[in-house]
Protein backbone atom coordinates (compact mmCIF):
# COMPACT_ATOMS: atom_id res chain seq x y z
CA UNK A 1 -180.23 -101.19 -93.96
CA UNK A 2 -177.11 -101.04 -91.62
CA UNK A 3 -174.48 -98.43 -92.29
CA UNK A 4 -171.57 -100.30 -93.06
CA UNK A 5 -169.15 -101.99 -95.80
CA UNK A 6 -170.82 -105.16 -96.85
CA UNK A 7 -168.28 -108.09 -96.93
CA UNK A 8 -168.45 -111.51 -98.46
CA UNK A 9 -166.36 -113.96 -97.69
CA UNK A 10 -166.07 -117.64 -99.53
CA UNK A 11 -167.75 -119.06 -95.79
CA UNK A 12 -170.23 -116.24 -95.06
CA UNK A 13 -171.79 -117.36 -99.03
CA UNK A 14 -172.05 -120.81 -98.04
CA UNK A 15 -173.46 -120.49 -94.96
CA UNK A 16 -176.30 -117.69 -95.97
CA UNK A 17 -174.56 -115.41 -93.81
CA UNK A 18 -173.42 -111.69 -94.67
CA UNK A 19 -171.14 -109.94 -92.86
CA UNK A 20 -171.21 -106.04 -92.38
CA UNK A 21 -168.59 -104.12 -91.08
CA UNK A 22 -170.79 -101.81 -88.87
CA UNK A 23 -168.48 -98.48 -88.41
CA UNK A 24 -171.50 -96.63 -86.78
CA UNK A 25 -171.11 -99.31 -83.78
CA UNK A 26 -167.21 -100.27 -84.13
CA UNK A 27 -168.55 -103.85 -84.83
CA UNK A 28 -168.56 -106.43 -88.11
CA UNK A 29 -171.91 -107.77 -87.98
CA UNK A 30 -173.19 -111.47 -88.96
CA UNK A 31 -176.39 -110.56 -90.74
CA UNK A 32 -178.37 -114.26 -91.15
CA UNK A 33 -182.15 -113.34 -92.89
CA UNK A 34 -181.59 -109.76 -92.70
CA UNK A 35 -181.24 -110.39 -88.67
CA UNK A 36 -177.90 -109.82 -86.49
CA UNK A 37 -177.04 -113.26 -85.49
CA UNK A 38 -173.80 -111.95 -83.78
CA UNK A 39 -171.12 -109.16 -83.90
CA UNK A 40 -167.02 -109.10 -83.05
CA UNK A 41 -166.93 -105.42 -81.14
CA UNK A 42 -163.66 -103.65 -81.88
CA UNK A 43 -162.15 -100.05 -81.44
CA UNK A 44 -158.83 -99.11 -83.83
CA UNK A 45 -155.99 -98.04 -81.50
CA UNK A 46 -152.84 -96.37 -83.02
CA UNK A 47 -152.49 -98.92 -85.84
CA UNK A 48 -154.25 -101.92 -84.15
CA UNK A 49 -158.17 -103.16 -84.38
CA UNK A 50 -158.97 -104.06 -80.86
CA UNK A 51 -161.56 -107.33 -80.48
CA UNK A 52 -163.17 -106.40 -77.21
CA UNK A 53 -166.29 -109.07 -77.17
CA UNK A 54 -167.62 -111.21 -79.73
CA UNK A 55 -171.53 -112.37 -79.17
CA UNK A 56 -173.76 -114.67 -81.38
CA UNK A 57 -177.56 -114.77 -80.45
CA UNK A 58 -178.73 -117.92 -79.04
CA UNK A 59 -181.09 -118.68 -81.18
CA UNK A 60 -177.96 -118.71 -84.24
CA UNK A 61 -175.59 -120.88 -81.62
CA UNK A 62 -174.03 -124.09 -83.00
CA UNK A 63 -174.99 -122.93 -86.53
CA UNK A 64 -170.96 -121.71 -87.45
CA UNK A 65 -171.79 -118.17 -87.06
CA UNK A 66 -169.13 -117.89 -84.62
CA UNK A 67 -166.46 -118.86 -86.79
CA UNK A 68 -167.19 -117.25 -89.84
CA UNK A 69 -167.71 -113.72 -88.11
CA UNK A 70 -164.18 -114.39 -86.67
CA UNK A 71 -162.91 -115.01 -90.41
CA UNK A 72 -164.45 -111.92 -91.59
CA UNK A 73 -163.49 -109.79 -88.73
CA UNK A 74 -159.43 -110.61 -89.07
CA UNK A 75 -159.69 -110.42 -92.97
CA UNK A 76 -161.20 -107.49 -92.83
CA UNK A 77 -158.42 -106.50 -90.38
CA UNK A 78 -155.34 -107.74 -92.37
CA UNK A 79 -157.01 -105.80 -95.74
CA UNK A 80 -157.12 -102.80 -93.92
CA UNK A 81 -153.42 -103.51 -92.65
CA UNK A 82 -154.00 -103.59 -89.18
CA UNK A 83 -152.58 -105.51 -86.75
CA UNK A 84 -155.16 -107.05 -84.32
CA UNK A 85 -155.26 -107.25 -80.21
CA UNK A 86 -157.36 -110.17 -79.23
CA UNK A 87 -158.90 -109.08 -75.98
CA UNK A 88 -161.91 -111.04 -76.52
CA UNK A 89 -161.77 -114.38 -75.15
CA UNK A 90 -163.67 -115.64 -78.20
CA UNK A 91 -160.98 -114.26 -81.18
CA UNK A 92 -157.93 -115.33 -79.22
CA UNK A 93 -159.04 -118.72 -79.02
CA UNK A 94 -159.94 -118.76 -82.67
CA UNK A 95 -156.68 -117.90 -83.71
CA UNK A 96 -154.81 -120.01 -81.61
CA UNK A 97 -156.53 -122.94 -83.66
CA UNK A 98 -156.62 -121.43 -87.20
CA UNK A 99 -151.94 -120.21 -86.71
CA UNK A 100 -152.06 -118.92 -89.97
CA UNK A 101 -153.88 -115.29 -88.82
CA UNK A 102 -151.08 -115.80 -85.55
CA UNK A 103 -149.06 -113.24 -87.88
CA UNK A 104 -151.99 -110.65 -87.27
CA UNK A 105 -151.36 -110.53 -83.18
CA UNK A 106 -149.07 -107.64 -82.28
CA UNK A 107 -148.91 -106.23 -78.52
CA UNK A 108 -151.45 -104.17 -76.85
C-alpha cells in the first residue's frame, strides 16, 4: 500500500476513486482499482503548498479524474491551512472555474 493519508471526499466515493496524499513523493494520488490514475505534484514553501504538475494516465482521461484530484488536492490544502500557489497549468485553470477555492491563491 502507498504511504500516505487516505482521503475521501463526497466526489472521489462516487466516482470509485480514492485519493492519497502521498508525502513520500510530495503528491495526492488518484488511486482508481488500486492503480494511480493521476497525481497533483506539490512541495510546501514557507506556509504555501506549491502545485507544480498535475498528470492523469491516459488510459483514466475523460473519466473526471482530473477534477476530483484537483478537489482533493485544495481541500486537503485549506484543512491543513495552507495557502496554495498554482504553478501548474492544470490547478490554476480549475480554480479559475470553481471561484469559491479563489480565496486559497496567495503570491508565490
Amino acid at each position: 500500500m502507498v504511504s500516505g493519508v487516505a482521503l475521501m471526499t463526497e466526489t472521489a466515493v462516487m466516482a470509485d476513486v480514492v485519493i492519497v496524499d502521498n508525502r513520500d513523493f510530495w503528491r495526492v494520488e488518484a488511486h482508481v482499482d488500486g492503480k494511480v490514475a493521476g497525481f497533483a505534484a506539490y512541495r510546501d514553501k514557507k506556509g504555501r503548498r506549491v502545485f507544480t504538475h498535475t498528470e492523469v494516465d491516459a488510459a483514466f482521461e475523460g473519466q473526471g479524474i482530473g477534477g476530483t484530484l484537483a478537489r482533493a488536492a485544495l481541500d486537503k490544502a485549506r484543512a491543513d491551512g495552507v495557502g496554495v500557489v498554482p504553478l501548474c497549468p492544470f490547478i490554476k485553470g480549475w480554480i479559475d472555474k470553481h471561484p469559491d477555492y479563489a480565496d486559497l491563491v496567495v503570491p508565490e
